[in-house]
Protein backbone atom coordinates (compact mmCIF):
# COMPACT_ATOMS: atom_id res chain seq x y z
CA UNK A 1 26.05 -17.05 -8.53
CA UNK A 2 28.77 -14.40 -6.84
CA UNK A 3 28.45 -14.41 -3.28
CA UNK A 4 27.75 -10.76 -3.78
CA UNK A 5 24.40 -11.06 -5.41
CA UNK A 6 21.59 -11.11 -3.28
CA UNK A 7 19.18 -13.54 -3.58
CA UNK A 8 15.36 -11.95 -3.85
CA UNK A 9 13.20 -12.58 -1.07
CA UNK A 10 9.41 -11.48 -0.24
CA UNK A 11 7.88 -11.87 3.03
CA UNK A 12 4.42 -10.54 4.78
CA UNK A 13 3.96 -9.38 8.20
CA UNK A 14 0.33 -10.12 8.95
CA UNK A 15 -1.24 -8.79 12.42
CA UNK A 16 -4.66 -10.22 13.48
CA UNK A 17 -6.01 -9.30 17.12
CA UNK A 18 -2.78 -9.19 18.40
CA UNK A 19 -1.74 -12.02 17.01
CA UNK A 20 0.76 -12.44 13.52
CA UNK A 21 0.96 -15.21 10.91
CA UNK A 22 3.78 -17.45 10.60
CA UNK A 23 4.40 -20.63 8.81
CA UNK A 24 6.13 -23.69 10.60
CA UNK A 25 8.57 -24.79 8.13
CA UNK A 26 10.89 -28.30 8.30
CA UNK A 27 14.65 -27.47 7.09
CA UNK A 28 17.49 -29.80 7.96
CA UNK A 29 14.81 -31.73 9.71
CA UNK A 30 14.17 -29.02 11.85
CA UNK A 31 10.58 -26.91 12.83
CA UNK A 32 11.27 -23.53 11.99
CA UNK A 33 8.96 -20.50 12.17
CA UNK A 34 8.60 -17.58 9.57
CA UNK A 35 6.63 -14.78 7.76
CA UNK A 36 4.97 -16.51 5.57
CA UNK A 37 8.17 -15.49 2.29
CA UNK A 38 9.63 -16.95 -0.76
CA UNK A 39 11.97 -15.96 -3.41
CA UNK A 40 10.58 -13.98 -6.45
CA UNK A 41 10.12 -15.32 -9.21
CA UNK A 42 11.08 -14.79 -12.88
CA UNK A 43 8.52 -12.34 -14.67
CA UNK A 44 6.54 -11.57 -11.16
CA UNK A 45 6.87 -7.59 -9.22
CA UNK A 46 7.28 -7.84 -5.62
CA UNK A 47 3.59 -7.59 -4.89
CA UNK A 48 3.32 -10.02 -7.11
CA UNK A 49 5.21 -12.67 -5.12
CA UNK A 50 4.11 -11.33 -1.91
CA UNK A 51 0.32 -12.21 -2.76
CA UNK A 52 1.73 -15.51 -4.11
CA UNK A 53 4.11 -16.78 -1.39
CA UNK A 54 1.04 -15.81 1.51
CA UNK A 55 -1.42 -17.74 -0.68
CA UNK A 56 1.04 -20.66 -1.06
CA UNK A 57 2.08 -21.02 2.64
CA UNK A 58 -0.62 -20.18 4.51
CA UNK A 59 -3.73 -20.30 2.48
CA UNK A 60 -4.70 -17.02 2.96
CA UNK A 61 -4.93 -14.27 0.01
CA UNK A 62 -2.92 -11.45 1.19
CA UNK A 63 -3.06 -8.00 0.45
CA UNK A 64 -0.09 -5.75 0.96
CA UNK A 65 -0.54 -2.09 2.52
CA UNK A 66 2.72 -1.00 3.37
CA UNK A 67 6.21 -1.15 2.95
CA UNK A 68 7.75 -2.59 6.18
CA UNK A 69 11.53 -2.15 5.45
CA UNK A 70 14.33 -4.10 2.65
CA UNK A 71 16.81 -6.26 4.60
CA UNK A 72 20.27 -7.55 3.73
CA UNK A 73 21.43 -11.18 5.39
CA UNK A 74 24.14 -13.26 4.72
CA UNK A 75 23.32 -17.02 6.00
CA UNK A 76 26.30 -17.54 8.16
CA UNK A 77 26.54 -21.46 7.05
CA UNK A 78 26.12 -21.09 3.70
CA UNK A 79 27.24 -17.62 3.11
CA UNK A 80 24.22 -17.04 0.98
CA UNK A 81 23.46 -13.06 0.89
CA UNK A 82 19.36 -12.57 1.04
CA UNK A 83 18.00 -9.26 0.14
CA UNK A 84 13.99 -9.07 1.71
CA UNK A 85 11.57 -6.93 0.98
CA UNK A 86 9.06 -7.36 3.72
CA UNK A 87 5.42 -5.93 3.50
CA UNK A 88 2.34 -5.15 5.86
CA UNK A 89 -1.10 -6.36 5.16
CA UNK A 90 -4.28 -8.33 5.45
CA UNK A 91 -5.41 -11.37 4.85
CA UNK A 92 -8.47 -12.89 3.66
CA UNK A 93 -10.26 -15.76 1.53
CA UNK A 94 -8.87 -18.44 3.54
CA UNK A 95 -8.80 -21.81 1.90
CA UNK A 96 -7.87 -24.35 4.60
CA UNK A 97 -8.53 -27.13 2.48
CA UNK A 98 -6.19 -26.01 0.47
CA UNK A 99 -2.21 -27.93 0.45
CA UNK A 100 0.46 -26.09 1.72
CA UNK A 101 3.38 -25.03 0.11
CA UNK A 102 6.37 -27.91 0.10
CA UNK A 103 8.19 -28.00 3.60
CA UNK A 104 5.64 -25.93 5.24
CA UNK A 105 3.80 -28.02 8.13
CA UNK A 106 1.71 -25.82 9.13
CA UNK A 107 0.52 -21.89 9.93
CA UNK A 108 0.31 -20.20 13.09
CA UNK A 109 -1.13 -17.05 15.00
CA UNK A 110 1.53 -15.99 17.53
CA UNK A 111 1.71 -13.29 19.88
CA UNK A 112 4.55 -11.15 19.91
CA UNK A 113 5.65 -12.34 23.52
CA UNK A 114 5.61 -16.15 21.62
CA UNK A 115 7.68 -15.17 18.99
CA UNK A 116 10.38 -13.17 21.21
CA UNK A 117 10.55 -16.49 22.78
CA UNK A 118 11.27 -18.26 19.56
CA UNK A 119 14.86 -18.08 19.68
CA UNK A 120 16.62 -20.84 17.70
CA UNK A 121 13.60 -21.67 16.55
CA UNK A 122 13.21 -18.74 13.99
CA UNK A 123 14.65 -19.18 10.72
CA UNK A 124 16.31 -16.07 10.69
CA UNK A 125 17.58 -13.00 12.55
CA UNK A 126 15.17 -11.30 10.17
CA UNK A 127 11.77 -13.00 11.51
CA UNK A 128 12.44 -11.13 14.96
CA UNK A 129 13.71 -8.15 12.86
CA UNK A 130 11.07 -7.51 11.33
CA UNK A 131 8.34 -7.74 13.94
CA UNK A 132 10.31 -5.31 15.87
CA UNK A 133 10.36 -2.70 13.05
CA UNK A 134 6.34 -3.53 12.82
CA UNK A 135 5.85 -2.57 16.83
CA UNK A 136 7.74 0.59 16.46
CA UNK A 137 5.61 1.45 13.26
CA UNK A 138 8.56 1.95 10.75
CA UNK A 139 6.35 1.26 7.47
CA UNK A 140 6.14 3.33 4.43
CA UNK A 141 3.43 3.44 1.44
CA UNK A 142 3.69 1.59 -1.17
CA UNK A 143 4.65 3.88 -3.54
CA UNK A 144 8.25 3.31 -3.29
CA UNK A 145 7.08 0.16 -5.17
CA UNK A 146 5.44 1.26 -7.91
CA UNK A 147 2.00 1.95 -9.00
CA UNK A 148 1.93 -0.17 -12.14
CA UNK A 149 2.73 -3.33 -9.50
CA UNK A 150 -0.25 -2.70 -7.50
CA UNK A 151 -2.25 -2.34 -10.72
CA UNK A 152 -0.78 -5.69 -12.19
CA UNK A 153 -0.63 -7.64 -8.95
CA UNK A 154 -4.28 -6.90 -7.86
CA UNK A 155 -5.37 -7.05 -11.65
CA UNK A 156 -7.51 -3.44 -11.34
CA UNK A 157 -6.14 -0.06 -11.62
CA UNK A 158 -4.56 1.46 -8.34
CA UNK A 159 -7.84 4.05 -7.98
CA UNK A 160 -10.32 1.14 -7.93
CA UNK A 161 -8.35 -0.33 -4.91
């Protein structure tokens, strides 16, 4: 892969009472914190993968709302360039007996003032970046997206939603 093609990413930006939902993640032998995300994959729509990755990492079905932003990263160790397409939502149907998703340890609610904190503990610029555009309220609709998404990722047409 060129260094110039972004890999695609999902993530979910879940707020409950104040507090949001992030995953505790071992890489390099490290606990890192993150939206719950994950790379789409082949044959899925964005919603799609959203729904999935949540599901997968935290045990919780998710549904997306809104349209929180699409962010470019490049990894500065392994130059990898990440495009993310975050999302708003709720959550529901959680399964706690259900396994997590490899590498994930465990899920989290967090206040905001917890996460700022973070520092080197969040896996990316974009965890923090993304809360931030949250608080400020910088979300759009969905349809950017694309109705037939919504109407293949929740299974029932858009109007029954």
């Amino acid at each position: 892969m060129c260094d110039c093609d972004p890999e695609i990413t999902v993530a979910a930006l879940v707020e409950r009472r104040g507090r949001f939902l992030l995953v505790e993640e071992r890489i390099d032998g490290r606990l890192l914190l993150n939206q719950p995300a994950g790379h789409l994959e082949r044959g899925e729509t964005l919603l799609e993968a959203v729904m999935r990755e949540v599901r997968e990492e935290s045990a919780w079905a998710f549904r997306p709302e809104r349209l929180l932003g699409v962010y470019l990263w490049r990894q500065p160790v392994t130059r990898r360039l990440y495009k993310r397409f975050a999302f708003t939502g709720t959550v529901y149907d959680h399964r706690p007996e259900q396994p997590l998703d490899t590498g994930i340890v465990s899920t989290c609610w967090l206040t905001r003032e917890q996460i700022r904190a973070g520092g080197d503990r969040l896996r990316s610029p974009l965890v923090l970046r993304c809360l931030e555009d949250y608080l400020r309220g910088e979300t759009v609709g969905l349809e950017p997206i694309g109705h037939f998404e919504l109407e293949a990722a929740h299974g029932v047409p858009a109007h029954e939603l």
